[in-house]
Protein backbone atom coordinates (compact mmCIF):
# COMPACT_ATOMS: atom_id res chain seq x y z
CA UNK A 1 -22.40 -95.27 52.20
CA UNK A 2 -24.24 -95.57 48.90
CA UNK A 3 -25.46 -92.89 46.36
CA UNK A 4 -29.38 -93.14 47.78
CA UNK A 5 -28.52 -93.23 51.37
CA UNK A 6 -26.65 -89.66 50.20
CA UNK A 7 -30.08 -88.43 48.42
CA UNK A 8 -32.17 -89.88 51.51
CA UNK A 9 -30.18 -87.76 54.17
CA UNK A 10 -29.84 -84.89 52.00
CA UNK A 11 -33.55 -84.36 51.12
CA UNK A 12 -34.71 -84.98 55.15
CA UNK A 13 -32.37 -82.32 55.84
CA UNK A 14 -32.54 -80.39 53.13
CA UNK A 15 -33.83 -76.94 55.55
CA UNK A 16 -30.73 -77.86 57.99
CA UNK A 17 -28.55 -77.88 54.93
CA UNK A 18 -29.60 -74.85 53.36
CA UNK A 19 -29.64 -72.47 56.63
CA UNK A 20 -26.31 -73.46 57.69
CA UNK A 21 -25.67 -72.92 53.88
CA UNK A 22 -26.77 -69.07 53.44
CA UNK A 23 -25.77 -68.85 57.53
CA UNK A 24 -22.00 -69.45 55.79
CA UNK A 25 -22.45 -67.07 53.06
CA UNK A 26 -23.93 -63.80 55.03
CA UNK A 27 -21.16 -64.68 57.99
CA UNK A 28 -18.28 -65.02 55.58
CA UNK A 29 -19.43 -62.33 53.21
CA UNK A 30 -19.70 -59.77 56.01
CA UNK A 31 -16.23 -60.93 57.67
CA UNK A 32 -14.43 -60.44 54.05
CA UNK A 33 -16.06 -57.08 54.03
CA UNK A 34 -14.77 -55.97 57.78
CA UNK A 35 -11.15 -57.23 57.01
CA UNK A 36 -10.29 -55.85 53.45
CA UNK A 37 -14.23 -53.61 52.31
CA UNK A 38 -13.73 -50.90 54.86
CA UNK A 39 -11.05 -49.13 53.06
CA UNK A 40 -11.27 -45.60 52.89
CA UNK A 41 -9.60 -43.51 50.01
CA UNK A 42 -8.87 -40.40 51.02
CA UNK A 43 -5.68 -37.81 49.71
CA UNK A 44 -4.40 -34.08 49.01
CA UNK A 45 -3.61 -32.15 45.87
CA UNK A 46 -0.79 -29.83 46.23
CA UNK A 47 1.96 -27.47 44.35
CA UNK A 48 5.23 -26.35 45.59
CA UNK A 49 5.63 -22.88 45.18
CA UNK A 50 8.47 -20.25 45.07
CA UNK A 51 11.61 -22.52 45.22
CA UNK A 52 13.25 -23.29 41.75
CA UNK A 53 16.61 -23.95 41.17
CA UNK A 54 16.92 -21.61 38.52
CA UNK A 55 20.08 -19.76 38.74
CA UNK A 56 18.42 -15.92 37.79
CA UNK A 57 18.19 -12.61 39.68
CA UNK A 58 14.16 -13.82 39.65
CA UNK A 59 14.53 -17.03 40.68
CA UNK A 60 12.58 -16.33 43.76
CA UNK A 61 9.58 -15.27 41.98
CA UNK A 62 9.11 -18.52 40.21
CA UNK A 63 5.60 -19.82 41.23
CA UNK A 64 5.92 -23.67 39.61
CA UNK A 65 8.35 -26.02 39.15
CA UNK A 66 10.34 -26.86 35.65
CA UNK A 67 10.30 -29.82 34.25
CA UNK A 68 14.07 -30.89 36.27
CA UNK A 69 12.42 -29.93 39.07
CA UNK A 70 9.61 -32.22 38.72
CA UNK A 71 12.12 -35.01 38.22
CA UNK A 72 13.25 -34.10 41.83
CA UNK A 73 9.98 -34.15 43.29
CA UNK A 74 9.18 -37.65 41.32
CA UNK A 75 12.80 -38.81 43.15
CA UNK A 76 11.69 -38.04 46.26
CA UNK A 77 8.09 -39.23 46.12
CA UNK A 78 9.38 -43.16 44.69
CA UNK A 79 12.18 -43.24 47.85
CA UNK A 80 12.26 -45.61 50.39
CA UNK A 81 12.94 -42.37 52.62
CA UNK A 82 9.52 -40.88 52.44
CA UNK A 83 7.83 -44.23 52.79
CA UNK A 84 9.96 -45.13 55.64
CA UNK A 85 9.17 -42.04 57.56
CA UNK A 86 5.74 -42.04 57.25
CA UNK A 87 5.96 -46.35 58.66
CA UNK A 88 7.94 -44.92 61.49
CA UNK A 89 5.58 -41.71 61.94
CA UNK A 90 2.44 -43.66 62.00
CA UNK A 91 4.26 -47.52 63.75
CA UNK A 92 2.85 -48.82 60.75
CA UNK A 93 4.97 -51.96 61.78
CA UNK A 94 2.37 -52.52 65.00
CA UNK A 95 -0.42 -50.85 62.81
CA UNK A 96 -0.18 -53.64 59.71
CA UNK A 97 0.82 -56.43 61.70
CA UNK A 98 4.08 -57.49 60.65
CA UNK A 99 5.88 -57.00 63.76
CA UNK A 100 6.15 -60.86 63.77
CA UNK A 101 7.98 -60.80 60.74
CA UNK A 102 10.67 -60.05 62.73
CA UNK A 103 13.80 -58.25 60.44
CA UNK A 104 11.67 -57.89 57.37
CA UNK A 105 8.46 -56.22 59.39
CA UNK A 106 9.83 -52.67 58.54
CA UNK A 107 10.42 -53.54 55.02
CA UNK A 108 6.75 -55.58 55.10
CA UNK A 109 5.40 -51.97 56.31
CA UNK A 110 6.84 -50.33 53.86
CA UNK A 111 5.41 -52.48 50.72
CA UNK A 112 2.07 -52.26 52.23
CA UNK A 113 2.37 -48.45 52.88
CA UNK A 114 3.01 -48.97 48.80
CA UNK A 115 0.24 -50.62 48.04
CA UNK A 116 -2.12 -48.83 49.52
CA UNK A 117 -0.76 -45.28 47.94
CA UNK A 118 -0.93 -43.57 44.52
CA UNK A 119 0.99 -40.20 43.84
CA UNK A 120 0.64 -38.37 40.54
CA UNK A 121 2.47 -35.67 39.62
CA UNK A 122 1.30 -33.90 36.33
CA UNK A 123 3.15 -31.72 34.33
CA UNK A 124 1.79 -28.17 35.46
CA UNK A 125 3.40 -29.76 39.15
CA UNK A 126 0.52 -30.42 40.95
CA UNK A 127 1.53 -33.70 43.28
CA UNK A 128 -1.62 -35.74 43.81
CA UNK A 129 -1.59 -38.16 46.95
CA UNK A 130 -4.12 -40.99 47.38
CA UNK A 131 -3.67 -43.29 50.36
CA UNK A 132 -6.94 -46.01 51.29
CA UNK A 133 -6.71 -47.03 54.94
CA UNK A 134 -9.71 -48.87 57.66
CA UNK A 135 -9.18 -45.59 59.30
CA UNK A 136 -10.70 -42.89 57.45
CA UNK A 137 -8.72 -39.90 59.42
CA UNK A 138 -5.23 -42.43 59.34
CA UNK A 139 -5.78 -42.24 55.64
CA UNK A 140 -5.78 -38.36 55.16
CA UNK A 141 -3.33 -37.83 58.32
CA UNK A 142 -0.66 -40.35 56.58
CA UNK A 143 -1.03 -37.99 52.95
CA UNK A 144 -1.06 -35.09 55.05
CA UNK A 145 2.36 -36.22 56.65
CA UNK A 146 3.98 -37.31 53.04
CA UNK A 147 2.95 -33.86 51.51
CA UNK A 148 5.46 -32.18 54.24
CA UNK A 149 8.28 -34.53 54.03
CA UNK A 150 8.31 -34.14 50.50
CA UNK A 151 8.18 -30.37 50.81
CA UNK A 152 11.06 -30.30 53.30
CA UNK A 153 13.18 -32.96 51.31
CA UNK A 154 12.89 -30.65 48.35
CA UNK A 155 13.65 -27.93 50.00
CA UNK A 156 16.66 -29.75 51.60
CA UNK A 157 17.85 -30.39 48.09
CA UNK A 158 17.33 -26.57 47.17
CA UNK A 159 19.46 -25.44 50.15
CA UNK A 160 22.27 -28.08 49.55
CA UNK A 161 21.94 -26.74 45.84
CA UNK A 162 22.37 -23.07 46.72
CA UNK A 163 25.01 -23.95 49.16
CA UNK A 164 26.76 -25.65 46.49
CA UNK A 165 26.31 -22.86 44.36
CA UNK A 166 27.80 -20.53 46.72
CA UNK A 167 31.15 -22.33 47.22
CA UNK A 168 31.92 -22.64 43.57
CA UNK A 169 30.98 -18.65 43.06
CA UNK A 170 33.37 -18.23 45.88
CA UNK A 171 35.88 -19.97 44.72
CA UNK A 172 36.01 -17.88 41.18
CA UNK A 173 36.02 -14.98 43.02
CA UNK A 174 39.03 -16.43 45.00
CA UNK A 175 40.62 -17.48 41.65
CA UNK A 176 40.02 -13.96 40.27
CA UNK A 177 41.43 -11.83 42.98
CA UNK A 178 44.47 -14.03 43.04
CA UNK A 179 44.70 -13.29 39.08
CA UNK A 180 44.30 -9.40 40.04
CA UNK A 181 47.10 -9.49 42.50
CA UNK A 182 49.52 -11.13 39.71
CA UNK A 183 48.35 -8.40 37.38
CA UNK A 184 48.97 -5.79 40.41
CA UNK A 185 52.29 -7.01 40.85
CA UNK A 186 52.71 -6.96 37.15
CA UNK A 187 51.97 -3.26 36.32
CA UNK A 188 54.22 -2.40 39.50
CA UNK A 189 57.22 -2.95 37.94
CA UNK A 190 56.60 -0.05 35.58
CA UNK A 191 57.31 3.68 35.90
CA UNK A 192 54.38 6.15 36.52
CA UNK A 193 55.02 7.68 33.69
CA UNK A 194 53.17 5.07 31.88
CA UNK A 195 50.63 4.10 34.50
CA UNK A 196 49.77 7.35 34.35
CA UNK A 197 48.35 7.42 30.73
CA UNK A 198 44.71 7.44 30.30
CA UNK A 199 43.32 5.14 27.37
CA UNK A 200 39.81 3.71 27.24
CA UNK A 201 40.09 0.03 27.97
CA UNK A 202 39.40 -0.69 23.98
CA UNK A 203 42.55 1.11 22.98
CA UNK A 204 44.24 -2.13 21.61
CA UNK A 205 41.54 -2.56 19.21
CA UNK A 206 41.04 1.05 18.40
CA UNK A 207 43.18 1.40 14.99
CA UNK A 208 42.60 5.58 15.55
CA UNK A 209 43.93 5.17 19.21
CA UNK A 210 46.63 3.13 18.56
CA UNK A 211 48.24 5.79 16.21
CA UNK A 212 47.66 8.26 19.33
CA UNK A 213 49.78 5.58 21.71
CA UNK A 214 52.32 5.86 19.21
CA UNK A 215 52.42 9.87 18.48
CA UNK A 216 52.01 9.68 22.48
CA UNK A 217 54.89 7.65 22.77
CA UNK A 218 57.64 9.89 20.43
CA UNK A 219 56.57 12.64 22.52
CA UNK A 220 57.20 11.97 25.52
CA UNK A 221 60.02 9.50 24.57
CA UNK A 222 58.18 6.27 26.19
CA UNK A 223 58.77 2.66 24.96
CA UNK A 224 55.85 1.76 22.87
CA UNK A 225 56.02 -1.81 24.10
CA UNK A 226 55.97 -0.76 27.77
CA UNK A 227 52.77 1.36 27.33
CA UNK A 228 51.25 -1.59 25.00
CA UNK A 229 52.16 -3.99 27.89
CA UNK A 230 50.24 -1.96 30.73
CA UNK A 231 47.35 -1.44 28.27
CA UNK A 232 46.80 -4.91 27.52
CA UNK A 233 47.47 -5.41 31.03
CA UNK A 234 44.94 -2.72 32.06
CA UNK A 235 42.36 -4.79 29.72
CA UNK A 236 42.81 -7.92 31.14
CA UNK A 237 42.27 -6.14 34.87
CA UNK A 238 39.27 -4.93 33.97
CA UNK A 239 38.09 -8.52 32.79
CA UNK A 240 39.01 -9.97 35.85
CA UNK A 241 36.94 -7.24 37.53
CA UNK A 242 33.75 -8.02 35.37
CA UNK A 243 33.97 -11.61 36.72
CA UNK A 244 34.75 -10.83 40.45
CA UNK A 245 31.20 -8.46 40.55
CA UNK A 246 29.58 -11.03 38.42
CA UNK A 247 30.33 -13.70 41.18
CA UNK A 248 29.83 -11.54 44.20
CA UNK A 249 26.86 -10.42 42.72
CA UNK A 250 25.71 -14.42 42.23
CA UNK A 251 27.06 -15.53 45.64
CA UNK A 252 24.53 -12.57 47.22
CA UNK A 253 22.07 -13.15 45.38
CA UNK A 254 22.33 -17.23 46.45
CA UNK A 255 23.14 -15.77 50.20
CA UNK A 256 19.30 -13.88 50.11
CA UNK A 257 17.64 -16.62 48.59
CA UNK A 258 18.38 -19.05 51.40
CA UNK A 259 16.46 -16.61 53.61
CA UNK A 260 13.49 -17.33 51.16
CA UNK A 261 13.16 -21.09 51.06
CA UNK A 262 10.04 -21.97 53.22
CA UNK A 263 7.85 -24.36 53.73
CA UNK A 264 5.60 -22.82 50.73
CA UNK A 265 2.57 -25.27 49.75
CA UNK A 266 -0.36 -24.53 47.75
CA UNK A 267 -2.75 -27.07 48.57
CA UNK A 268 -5.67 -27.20 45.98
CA UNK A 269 -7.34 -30.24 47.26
CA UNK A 270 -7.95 -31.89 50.29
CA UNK A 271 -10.17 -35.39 49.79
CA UNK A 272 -11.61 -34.55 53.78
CA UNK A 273 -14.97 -36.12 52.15
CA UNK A 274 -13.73 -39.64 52.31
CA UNK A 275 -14.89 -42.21 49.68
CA UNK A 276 -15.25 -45.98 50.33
CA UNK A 277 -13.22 -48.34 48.15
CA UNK A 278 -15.58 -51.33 48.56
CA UNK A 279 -15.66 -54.46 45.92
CA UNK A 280 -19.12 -56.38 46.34
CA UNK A 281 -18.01 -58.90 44.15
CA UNK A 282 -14.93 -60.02 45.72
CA UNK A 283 -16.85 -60.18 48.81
CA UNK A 284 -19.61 -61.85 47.15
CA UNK A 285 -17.46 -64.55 45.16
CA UNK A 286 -15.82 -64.91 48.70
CA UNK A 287 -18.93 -65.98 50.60
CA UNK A 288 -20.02 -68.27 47.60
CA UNK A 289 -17.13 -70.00 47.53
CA UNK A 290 -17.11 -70.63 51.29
CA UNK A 291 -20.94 -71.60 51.08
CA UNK A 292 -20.53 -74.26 48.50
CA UNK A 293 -17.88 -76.04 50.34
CA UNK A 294 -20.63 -76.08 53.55
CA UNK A 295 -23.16 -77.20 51.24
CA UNK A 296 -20.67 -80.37 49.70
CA UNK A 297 -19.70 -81.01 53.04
CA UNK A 298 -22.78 -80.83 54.93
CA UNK A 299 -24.23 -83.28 52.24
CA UNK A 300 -21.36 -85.80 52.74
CA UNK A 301 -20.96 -85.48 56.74
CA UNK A 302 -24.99 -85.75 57.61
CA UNK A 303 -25.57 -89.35 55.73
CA UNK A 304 -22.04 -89.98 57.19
CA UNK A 305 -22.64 -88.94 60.84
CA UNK A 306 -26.48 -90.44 60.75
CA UNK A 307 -25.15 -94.27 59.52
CA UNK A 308 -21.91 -94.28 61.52
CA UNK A 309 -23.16 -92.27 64.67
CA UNK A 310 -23.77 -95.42 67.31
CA UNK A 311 -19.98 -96.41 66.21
CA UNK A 312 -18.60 -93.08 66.87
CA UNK A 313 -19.78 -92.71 70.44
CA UNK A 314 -19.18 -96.24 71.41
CA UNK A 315 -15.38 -95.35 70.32
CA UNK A 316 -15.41 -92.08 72.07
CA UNK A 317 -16.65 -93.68 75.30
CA UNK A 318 -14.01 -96.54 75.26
CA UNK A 319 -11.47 -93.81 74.78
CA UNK A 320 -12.86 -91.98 77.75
């Protein structure tokens, strides 16, 4: 098959050639576009409100999150655990097609789940989720479902937290009663005489009341060292009672604060307006591409089929 013979077929079906040509391009173009151009982007903006880990009597009046709680929330919102839920929410397995992938089709769900989302989280705490789907309401439903796992995982992580907080309070004030017993048992072993006195709990480091303890002491003929003794031990009591209604005061205050851990969201944004993520130009280069390779082979296979057609059906027949 020589160069003119090429030309010659070419130019007599030069119409043929070029409708099958753009027929190529529109059919390919439009295809690309129904597989991967319908993507819709759509999201919600959102704070958590009213649950900080902050260990103060106004912790539950604390509208946004600190900065170490935003590192929770950033945790939660890069785990495998949120993405996983939402693939087994949604059967994003059946949904993506990568059931046939057989043991890696849950982990193929889950990198396309990925792929298609964006979360921001800026530092005021306002958690941004964009997720671009065919489906313009599975695209908003799947953000809408990620927003409330990530609210109850933090809130999960606030309740452990408190819980946590709890048992070590409760354990001081374990450790402290135990220490007020020993002291009990302690200032038991004196006479009433001298657990009888009364001294402000500063006495020890009152120079002026110290001289009194003594003056005290000849007068009634006590043992200075016995009254210093239950003093100092009197001090150290009332210590130990400062720290037993500091923790009981923390554990209730932890206690009541479980009571206020809801599911509080403050959603600022919801994308229910749904914008199309299309890219002419990949589906453009796309149906190009697809037409020059019809046009190169249409211009080789017409002289082809024209010269060699009576030798083609005669070996078709013989094969019949």
């Amino acid at each position: 098959m020589t160069r003119e013979e090429i030309i010659r077929h070419t130019v007599k079906y030069r119409k043929f050639i070029l409708l099958i040509t753009f027929a190529t391009f529109i059919v390919v173009s439009s295809f690309s576009y129904y597989l991967n151009g319908r993507f819709y982007k759509s999201g919600i903006e959102f704070y958590i409100v009213g649950a900080s880990f902050a260990e103060s009597s106004n912790e539950n009046n604390a509208i946004l999150p600190t900065k170490q709680e935003l590192e929770i929330i950033k945790s939660i919102t890069n785990s495998s655990q949120l993405y996983l839920y939402v693939v087994n929410s949604f059967n994003l397995v059946k949904y993506y097609h990568t059931e046939n992938f057989q043991n890696s089709s849950i982990s193929e769900a889950e990198d396309k789940l990925r792929n298609v989302t964006s979360i921001k989280i800026d530092e005021f705490g306002k958690v941004s989720i964009y997720i671009s789907d065919l489906d313009n309401y599975q695209a908003f439903n799947m953000a809408n479902a990620m927003m409330k796992k990530i609210n109850e995982q933090y809130n999960s992580h606030l309740k452990n937290f408190k819980k946590l907080q709890i048992e070590k309070c409760e354990k001081q004030i374990k450790f402290y009663e135990n220490e007020r017993m020993k002291m009990n048992s302690e200032i038991s072993k004196y006479p009433l005489s001298v657990l009888n006195l009364e001294f402000s709990r500063d006495s020890l480091s009152n120079k002026s009341s110290i001289k009194q303890i003594k003056g005290f002491c000849e007068k009634n003929g006590l043992k200075l060292g016995d009254v210093l003794n239950v003093l100092n031990i009197f001090h150290r009591l009332g210590m130990v009672e400062d720290q037993i209604f500091k923790f009981s005061e923390q554990t209730q205050r932890f206690q009541n604060s479980l009571f206020f851990i809801k599911k509080n969201i403050l959603i600022t944004n919801k994308f229910i307006s749904y914008k199309k993520s299309v890219n002419i130009c990949h589906h453009f280069i796309l149906g190009l591409r697809m037409a020059l390779l019809t046009l190169g082979s249409l211009i080789i296979l017409i002289p082809f089929w024209k010269i060699y057609k009576d030798d083609i059906l005669l070996v078709i027949k013989k094969n019949k």
